[in-house]
Structures are given as structure tokens and as C-alpha cells.
N, C-alpha and C. Protein backbone atom coordinates (compact mmCIF):
# COMPACT_ATOMS: atom_id res chain seq x y z
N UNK A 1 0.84 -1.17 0.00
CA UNK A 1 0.00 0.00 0.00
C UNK A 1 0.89 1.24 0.00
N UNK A 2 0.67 2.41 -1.25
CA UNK A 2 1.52 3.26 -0.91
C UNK A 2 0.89 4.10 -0.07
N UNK A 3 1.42 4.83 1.13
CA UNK A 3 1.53 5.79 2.27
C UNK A 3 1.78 6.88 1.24
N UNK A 4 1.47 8.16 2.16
CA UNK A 4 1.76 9.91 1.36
C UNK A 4 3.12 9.97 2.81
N UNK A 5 3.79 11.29 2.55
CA UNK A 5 4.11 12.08 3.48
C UNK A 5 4.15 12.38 4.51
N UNK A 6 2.50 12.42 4.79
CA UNK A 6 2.15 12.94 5.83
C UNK A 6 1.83 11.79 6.77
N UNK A 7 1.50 10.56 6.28
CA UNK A 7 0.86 9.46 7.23
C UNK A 7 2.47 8.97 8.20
N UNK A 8 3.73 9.17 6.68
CA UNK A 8 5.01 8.70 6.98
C UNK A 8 5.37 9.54 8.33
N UNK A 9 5.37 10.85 7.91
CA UNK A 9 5.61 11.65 9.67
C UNK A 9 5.27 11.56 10.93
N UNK A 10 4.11 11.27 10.16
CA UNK A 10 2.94 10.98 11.62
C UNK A 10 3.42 9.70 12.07
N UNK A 11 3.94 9.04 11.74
CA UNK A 11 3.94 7.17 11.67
C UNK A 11 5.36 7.75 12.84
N UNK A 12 6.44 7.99 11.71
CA UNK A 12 7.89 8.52 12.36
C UNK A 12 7.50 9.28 14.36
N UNK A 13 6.78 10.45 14.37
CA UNK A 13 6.49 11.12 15.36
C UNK A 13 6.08 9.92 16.88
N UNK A 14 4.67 9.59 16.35
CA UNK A 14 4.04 8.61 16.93
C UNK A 14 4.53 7.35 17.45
N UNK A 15 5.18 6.90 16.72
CA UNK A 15 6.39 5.25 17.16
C UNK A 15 7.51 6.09 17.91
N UNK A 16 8.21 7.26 18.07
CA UNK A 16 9.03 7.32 18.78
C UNK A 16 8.79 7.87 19.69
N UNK A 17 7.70 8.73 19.82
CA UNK A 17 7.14 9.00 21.62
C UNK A 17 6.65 8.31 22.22
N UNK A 18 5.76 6.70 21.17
CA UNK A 18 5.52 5.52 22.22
C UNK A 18 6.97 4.86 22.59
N UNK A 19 7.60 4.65 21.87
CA UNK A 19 8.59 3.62 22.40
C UNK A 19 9.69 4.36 23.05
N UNK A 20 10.01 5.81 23.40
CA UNK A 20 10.35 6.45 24.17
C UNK A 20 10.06 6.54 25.58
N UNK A 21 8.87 6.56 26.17
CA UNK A 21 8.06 6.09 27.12
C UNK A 21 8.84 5.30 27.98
N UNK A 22 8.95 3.85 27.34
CA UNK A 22 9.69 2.69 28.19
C UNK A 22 10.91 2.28 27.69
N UNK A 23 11.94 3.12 26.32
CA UNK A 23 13.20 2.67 26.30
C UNK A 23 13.41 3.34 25.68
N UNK A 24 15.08 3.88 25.93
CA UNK A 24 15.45 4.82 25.69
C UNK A 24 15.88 5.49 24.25
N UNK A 25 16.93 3.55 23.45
CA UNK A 25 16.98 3.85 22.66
C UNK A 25 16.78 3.06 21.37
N UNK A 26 14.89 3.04 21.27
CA UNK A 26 14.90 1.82 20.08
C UNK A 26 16.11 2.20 19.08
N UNK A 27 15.99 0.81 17.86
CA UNK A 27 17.39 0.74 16.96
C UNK A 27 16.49 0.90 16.07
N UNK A 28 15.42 -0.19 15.96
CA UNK A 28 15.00 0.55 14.44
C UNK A 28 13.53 0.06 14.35
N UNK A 29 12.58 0.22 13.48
CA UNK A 29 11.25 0.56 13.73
C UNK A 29 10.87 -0.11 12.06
N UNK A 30 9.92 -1.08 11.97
CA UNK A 30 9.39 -1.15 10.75
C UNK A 30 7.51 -1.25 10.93
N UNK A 31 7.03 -0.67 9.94
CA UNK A 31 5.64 -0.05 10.04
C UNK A 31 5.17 -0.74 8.77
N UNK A 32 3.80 -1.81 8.74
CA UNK A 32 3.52 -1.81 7.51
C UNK A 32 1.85 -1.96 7.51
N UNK A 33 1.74 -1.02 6.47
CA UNK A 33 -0.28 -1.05 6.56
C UNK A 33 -0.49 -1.66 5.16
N UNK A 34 -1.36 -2.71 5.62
CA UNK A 34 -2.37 -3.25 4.04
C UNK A 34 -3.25 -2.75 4.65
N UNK A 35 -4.62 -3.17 3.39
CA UNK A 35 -6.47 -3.64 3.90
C UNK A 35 -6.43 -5.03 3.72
N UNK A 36 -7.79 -5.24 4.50
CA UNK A 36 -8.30 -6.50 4.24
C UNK A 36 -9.55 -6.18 4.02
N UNK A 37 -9.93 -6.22 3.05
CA UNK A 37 -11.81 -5.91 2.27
C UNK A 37 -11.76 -4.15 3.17
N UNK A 38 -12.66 -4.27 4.17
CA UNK A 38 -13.04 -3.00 4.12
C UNK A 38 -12.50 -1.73 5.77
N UNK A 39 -10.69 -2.63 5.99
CA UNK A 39 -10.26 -2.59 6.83
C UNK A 39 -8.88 -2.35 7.08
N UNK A 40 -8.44 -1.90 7.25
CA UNK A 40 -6.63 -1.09 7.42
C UNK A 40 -6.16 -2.45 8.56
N UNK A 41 -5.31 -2.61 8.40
CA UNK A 41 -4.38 -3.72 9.28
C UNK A 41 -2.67 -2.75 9.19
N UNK A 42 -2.53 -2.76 10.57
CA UNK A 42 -1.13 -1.98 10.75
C UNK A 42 0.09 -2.48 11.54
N UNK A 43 0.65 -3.41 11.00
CA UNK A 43 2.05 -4.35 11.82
C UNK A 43 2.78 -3.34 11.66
N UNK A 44 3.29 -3.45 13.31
CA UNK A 44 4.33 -2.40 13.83
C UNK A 44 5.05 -3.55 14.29
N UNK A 45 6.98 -3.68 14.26
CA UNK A 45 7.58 -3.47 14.82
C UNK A 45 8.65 -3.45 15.24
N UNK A 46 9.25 -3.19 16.71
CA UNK A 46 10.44 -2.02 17.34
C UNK A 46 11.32 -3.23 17.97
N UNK A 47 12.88 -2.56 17.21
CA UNK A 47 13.99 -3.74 17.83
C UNK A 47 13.95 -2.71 18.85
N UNK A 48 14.82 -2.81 19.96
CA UNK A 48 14.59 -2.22 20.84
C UNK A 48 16.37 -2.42 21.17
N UNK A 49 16.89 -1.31 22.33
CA UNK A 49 18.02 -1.31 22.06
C UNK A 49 18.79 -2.73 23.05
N UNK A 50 17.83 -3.35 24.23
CA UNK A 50 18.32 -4.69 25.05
C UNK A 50 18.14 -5.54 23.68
N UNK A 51 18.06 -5.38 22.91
CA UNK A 51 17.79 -6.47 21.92
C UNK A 51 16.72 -7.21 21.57
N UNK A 52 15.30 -7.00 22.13
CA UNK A 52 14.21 -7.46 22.35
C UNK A 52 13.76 -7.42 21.49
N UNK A 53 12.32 -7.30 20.94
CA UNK A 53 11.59 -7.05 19.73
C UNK A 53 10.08 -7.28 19.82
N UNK A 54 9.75 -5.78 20.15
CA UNK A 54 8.44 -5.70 20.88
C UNK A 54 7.60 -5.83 18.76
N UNK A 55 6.26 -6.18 18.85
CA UNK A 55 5.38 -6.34 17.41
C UNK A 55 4.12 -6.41 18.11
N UNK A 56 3.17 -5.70 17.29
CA UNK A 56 2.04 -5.67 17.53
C UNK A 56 0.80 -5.31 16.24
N UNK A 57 -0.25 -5.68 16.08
CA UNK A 57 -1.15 -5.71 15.07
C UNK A 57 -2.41 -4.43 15.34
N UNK A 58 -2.60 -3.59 14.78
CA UNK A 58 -4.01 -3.16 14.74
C UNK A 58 -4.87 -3.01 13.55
N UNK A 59 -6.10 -3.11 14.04
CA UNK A 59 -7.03 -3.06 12.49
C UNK A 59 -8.08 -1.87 12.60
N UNK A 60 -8.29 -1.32 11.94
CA UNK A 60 -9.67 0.00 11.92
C UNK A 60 -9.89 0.37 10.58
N UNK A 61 -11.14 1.26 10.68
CA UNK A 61 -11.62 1.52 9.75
C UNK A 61 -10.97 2.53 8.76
N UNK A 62 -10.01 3.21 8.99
CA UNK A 62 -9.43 4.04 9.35
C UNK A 62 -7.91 3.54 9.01
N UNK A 63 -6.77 4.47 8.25
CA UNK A 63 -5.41 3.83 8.18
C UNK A 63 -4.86 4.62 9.90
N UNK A 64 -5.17 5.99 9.81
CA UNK A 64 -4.90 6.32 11.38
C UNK A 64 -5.06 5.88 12.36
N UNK A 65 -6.12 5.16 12.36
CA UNK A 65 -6.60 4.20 13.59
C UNK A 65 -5.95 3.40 13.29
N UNK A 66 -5.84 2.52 12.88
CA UNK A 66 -5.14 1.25 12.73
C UNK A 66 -3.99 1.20 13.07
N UNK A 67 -3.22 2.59 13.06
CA UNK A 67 -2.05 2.50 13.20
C UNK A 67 -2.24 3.42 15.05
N UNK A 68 -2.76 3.46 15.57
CA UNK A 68 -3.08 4.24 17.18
C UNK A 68 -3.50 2.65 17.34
N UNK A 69 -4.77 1.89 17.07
CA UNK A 69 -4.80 0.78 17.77
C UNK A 69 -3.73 -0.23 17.74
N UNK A 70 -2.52 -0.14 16.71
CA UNK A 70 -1.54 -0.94 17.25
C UNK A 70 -0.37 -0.39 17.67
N UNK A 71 -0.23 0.76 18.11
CA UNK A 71 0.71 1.19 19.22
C UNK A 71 0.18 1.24 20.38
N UNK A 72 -1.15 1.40 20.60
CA UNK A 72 -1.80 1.45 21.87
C UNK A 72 -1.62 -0.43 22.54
N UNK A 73 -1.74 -1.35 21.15
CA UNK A 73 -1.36 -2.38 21.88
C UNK A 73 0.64 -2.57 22.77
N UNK A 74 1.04 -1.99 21.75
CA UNK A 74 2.37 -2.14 21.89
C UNK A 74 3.00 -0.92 23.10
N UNK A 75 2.36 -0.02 23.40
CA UNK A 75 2.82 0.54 25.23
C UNK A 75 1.93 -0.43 25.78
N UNK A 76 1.08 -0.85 25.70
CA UNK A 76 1.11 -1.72 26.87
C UNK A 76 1.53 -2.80 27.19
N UNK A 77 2.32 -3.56 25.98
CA UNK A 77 2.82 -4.54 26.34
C UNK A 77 4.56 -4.04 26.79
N UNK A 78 5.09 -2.57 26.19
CA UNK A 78 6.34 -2.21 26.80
C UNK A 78 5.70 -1.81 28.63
N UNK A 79 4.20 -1.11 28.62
CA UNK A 79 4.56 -0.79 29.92
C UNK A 79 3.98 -1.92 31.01
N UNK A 80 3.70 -3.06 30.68
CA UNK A 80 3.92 -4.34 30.87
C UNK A 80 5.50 -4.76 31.53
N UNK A 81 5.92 -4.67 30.63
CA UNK A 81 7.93 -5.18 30.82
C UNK A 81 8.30 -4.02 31.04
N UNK A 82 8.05 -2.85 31.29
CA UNK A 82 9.29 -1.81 31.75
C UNK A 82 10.43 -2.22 32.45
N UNK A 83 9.83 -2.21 33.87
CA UNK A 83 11.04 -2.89 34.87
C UNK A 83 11.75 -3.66 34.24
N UNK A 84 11.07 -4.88 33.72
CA UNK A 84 12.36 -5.77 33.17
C UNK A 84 12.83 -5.82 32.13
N UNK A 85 12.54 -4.84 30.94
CA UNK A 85 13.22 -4.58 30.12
C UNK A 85 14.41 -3.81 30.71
N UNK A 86 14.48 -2.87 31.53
CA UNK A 86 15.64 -2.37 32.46
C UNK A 86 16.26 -2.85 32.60
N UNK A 87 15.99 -3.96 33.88
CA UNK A 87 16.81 -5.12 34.83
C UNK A 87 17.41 -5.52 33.51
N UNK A 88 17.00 -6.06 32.42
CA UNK A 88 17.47 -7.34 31.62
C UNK A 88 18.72 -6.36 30.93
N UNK A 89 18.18 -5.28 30.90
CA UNK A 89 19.37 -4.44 29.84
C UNK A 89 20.84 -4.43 30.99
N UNK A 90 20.22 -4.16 32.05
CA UNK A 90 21.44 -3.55 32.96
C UNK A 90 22.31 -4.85 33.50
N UNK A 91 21.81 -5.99 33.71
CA UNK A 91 22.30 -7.47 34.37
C UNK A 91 22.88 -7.97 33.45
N UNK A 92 22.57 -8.09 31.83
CA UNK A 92 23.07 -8.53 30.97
C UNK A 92 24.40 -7.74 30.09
N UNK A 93 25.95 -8.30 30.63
CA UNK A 93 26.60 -8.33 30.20
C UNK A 93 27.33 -7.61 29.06
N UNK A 94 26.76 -8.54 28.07
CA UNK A 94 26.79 -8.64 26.40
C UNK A 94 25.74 -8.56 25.70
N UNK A 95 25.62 -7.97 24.52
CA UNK A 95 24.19 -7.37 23.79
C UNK A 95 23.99 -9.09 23.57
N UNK A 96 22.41 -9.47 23.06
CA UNK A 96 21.79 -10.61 23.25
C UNK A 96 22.40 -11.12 21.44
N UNK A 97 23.32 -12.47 21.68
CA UNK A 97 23.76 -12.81 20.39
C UNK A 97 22.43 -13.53 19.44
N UNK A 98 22.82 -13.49 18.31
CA UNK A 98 21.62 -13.84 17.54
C UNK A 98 22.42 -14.94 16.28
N UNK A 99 21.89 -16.11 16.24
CA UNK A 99 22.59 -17.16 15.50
C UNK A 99 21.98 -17.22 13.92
N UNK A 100 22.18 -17.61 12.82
CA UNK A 100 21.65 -17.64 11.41
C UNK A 100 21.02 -19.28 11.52
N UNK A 101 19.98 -19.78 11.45
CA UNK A 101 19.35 -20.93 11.12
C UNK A 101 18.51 -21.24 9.67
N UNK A 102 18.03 -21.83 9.54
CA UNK A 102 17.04 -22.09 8.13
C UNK A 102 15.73 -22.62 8.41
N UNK A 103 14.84 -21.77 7.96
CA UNK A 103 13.59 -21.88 8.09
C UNK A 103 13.12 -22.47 7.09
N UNK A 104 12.02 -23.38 7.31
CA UNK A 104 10.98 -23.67 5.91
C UNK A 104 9.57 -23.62 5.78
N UNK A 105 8.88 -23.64 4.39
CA UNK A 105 7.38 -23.19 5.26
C UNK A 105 7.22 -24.89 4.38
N UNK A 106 6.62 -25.44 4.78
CA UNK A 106 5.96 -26.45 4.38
C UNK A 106 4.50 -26.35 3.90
N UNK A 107 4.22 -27.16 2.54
CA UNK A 107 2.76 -27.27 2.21
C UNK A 107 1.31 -28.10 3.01
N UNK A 108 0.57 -27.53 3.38
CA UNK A 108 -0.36 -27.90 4.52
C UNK A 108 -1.20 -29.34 3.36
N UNK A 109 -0.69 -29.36 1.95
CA UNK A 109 -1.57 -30.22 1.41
C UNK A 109 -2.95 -29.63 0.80
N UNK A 110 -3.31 -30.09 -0.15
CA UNK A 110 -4.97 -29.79 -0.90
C UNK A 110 -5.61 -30.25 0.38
N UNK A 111 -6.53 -29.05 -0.04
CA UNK A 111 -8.07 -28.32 0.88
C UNK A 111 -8.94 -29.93 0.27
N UNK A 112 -8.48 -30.14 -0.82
CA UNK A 112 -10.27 -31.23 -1.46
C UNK A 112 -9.89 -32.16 -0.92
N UNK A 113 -8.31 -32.76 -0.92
CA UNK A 113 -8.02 -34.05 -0.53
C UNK A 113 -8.76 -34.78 0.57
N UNK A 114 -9.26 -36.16 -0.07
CA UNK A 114 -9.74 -37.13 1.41
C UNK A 114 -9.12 -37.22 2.24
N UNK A 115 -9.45 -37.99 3.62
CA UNK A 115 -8.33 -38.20 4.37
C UNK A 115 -7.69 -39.44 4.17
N UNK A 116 -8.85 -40.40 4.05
CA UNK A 116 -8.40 -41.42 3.51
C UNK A 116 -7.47 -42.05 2.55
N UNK A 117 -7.60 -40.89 1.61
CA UNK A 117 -6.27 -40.75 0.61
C UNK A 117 -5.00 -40.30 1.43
N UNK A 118 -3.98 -41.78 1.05
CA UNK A 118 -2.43 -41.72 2.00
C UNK A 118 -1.83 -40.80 0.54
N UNK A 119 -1.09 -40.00 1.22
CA UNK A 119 0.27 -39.55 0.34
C UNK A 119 1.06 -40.42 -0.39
N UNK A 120 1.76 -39.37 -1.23
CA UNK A 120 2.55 -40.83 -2.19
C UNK A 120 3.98 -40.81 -1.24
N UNK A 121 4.27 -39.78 -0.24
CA UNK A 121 5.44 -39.73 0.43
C UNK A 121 5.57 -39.17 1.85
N UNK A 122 6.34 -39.75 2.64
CA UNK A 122 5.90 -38.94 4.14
C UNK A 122 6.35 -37.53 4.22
N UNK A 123 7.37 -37.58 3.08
CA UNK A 123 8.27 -36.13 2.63
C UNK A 123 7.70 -34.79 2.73
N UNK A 124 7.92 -33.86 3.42
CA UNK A 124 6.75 -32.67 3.13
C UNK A 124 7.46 -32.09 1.99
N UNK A 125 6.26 -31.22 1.25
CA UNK A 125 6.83 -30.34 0.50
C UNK A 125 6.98 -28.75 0.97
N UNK A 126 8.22 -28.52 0.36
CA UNK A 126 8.94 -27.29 0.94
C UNK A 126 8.17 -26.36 -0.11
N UNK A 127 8.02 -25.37 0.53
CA UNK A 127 6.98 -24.12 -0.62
C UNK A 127 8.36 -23.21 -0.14
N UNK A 128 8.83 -22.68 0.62
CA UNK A 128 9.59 -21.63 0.89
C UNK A 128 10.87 -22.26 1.72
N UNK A 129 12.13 -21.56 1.49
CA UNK A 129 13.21 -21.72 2.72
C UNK A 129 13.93 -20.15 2.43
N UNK A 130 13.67 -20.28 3.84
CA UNK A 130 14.23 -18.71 4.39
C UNK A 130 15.46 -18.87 5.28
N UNK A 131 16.08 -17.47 5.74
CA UNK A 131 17.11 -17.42 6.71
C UNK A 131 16.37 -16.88 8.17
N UNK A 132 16.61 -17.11 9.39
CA UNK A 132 15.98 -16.90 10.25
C UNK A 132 16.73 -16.38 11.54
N UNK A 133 16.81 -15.82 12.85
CA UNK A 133 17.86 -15.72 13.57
C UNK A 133 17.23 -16.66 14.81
N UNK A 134 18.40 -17.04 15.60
CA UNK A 134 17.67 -17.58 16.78
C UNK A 134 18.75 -16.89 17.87
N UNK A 135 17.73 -16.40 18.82
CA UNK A 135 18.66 -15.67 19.79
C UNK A 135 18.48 -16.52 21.19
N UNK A 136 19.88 -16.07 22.08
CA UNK A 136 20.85 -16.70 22.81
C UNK A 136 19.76 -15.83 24.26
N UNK A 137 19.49 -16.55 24.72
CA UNK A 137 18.64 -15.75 25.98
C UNK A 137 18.27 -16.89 27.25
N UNK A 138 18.01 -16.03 28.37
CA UNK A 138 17.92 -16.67 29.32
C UNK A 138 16.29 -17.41 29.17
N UNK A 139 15.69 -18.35 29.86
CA UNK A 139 14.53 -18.77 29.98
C UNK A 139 13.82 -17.52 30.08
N UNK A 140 13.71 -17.16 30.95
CA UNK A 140 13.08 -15.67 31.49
C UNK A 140 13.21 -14.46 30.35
N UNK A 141 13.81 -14.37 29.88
CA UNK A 141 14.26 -13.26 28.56
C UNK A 141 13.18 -13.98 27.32
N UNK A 142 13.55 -15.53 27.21
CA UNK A 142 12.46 -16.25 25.86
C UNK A 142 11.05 -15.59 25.84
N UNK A 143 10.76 -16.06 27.45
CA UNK A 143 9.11 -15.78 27.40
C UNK A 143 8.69 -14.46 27.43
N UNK A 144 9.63 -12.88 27.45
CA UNK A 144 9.40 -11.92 27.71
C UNK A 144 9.22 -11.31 26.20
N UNK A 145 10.48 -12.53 25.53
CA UNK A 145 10.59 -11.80 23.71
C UNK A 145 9.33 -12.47 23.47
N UNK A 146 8.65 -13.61 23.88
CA UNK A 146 7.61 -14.50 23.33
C UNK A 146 6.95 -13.81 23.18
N UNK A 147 6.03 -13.49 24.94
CA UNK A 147 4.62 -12.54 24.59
C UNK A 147 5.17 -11.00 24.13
N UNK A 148 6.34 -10.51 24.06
CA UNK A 148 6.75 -9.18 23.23
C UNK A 148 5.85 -9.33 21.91
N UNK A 149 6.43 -10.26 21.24
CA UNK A 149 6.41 -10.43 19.83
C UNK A 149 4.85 -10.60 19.48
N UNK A 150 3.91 -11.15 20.74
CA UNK A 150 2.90 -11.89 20.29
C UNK A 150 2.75 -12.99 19.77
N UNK A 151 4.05 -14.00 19.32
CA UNK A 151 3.98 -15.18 19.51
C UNK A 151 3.50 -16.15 19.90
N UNK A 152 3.08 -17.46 19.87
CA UNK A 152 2.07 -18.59 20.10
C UNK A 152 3.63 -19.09 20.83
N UNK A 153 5.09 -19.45 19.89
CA UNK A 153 6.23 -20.04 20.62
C UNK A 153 7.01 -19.36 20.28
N UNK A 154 8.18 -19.50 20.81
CA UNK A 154 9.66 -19.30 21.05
C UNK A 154 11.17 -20.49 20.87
N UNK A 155 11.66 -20.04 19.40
CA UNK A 155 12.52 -21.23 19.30
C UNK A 155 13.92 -20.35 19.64
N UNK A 156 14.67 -20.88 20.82
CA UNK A 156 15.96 -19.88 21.39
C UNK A 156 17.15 -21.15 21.98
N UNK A 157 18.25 -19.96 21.76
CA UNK A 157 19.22 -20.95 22.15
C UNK A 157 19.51 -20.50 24.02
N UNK A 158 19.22 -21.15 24.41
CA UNK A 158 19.78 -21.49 25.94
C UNK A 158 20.80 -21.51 26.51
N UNK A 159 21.14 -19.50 27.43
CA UNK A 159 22.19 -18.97 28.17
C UNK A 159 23.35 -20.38 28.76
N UNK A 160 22.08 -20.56 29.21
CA UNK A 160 22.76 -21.88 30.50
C UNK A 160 23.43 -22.58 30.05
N UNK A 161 23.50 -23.30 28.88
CA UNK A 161 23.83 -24.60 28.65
C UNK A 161 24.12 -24.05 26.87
N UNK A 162 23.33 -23.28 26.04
CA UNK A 162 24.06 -23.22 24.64
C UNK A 162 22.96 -24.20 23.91
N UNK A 163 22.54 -25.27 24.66
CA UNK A 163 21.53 -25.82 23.44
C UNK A 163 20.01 -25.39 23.12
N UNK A 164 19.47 -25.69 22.41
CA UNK A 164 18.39 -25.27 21.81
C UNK A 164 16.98 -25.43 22.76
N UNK A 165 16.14 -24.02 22.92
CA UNK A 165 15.01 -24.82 23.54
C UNK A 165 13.86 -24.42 23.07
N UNK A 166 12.77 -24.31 23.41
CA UNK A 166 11.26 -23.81 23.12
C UNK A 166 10.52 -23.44 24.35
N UNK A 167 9.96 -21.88 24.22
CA UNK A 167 8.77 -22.03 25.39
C UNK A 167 7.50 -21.54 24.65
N UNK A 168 6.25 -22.05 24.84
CA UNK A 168 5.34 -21.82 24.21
C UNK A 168 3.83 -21.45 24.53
N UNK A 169 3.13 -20.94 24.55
CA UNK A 169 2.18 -20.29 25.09
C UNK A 169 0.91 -21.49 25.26
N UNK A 170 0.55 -22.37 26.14
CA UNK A 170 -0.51 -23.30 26.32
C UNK A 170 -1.87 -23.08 26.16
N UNK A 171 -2.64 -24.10 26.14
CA UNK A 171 -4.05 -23.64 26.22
C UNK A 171 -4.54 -23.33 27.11
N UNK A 172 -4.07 -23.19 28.26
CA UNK A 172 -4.68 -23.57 29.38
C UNK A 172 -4.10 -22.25 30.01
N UNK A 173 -3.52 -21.26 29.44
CA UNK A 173 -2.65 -20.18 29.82
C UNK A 173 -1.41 -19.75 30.58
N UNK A 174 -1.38 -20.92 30.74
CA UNK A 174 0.23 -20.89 31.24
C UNK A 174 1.56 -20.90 30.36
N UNK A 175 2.42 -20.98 30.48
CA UNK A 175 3.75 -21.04 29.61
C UNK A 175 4.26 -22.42 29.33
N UNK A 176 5.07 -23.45 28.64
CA UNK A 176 5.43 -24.74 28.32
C UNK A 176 6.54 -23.99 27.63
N UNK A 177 7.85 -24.74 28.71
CA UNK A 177 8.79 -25.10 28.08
C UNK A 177 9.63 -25.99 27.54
N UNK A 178 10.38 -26.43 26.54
CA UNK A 178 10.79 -27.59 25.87
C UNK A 178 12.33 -27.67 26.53
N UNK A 179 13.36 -28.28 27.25
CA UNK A 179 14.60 -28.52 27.13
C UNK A 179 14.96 -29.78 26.92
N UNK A 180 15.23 -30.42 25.87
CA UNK A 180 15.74 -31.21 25.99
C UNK A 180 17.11 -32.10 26.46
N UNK A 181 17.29 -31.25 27.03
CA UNK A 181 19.01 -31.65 28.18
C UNK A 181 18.63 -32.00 29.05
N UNK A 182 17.45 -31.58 29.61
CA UNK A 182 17.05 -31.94 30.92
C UNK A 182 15.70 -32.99 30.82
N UNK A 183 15.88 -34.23 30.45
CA UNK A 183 15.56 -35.38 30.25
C UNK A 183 15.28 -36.31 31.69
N UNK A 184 15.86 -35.86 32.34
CA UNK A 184 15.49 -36.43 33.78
C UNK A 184 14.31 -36.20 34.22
């Protein structure tokens, strides 16, 4: 969707007095508005300078609104984590490392297909492979970038130990985490 000028300023103004609020010095900011039929959708979002990466969605009738209802989501999820976006900046060392992995999107399969009809292979098919980062964080840091991001999960490499883990948002509303080192 092309933006004018003026929405761009306003966009610029608006993202840096919210994310000013609760840190001092985001790094960098990406803003993007489609429609959907008869509706503005506005993904915002802010690396932040602990390394975090706050994202948030709004929709209105309206491209202005859309873009106020998803910063209005996104201070509250910074003024949510204030404190510990702090603590985490100030306790932590070394800026949060971030590793290169490979992503793929896999085909979910035809909508008509029976079920009964077996595949000709257990193989999925790859529709996309991308580059992806996976960052180096404490347990406590995963689940903070998790619900940051708005995420369902969290695939991160593990302070403690260096290997790979998952924490993921349950049905039941609690948090689930995956380590597999700790098998006991």
C-alpha cells in the first residue's frame, strides 16, 4: 500500500514518543499497513536497544486508527515489561547474540483431498526456505521476547547450557517449556 508524506511523519512522530516512554533507545522501527476488504491492518515493529523485539497488530476503519490501535497495543505490552526490560538491559553483560538458522514453510496439502487418501510420500513439500535468527537468551528473557512479539512459541538458544530450547504459550494459559538436556 503506498503511504503519502504525511501518514510517513505521523507514523515517524508517533512510534518514537511511544517507544520512548519505556526505552530509551529503540534501533530501528518497521511499520507496515495493508487492507483486508473494508479494513486497514497496521504491523508495527520495534527492535529495541536490550535487543528485544516488541510487534504488535491493529485493524480499523481508518489507516490512522489502525495505526493508534496498534501502538496502543504495543505501550502496553512495553509498559507491561518496563522494569524488566531495564533489569534485563542492565544485568546482561553482552548485547543478546543472535545465531543464522534455516527456516521452511511447508505445504499444509490440498483443501479437497480425502483423508483417507495416504500420500505418495511422508516427505513434506517445501513451498519456501528462508534465513531466520535464533537468539541466545535466558529462559526468562524467551518468554518476555515470546509474549513481546505476540507469539504462540519461542525457538531460542539457551544462556545456561548453549543448546536449543522452546517455550510456548498453552491452552490452558500458562507457559510450556521444551529442554531437551534436561531429560530427567
Amino acid at each position: 500500500m503506498d503511504v503519502g508524506e504525511a501518514l510517513t511523519t505521523h507514523v515517524n512522530t508517533r512510534i518514537t514518543d511511544a517507544v520512548e516512554k519505556f526505552s530509551n533507545r529503540p534501533v530501528e522501527a518497521a511499520v507496515t499497513f495493508s487492507r483486508d476488504r473494508h479494513e486497514y491492518l497496521c504491523d508495527a515493529s520495534v527492535h529495541l536497544s536490550t535487543g528485544m523485539t516488541v510487534q504488535a497488530r491493529g485493524r480499523a476503519n481508518e489507516v490512522y486508527d489502525s495505526l493508534e490501535s496498534s501502538l496502543d497495543k504495543m505501550e502496553k505490552q512495553l509498559r507491561r515489561y518496563k522494569r524488566r526490560l531495564k533489569d534485563h538491559h542492565q544485568k546482561r553483560e553482552s548485547p543478546i547474540e543472535a545465531f543464522e538458522a534455516s527456516s521452511y514453510v511447508l505445504d499444509a496439502g490440498s483443501e479437497n483431498a480425502v483423508e483417507a487418501d495416504e500420500p505418495e510420500s511422508l516427505q513434506p513439500v517445501i513451498v519456501a526456505e528462508m534465513s531466520t535468527k535464533v537468539q541466545s537468551l535466558s529462559v526468562g528473557e524467551a518468554v518476555m521476547q515470546m509474549e513481546l512479539a505476540g507469539a504462540p512459541l519461542l525457538v531460542f538458544r539457551n544462556d545456561a547450557h548453549g543448546g536449543v530450547n522452546v517455550v510456548y504459550q498453552r491452552e490452558d494459559g500458562n507457559i510450556g517449556w521444551v529442554d531437551p538436556r534436561n531429560n530427567g
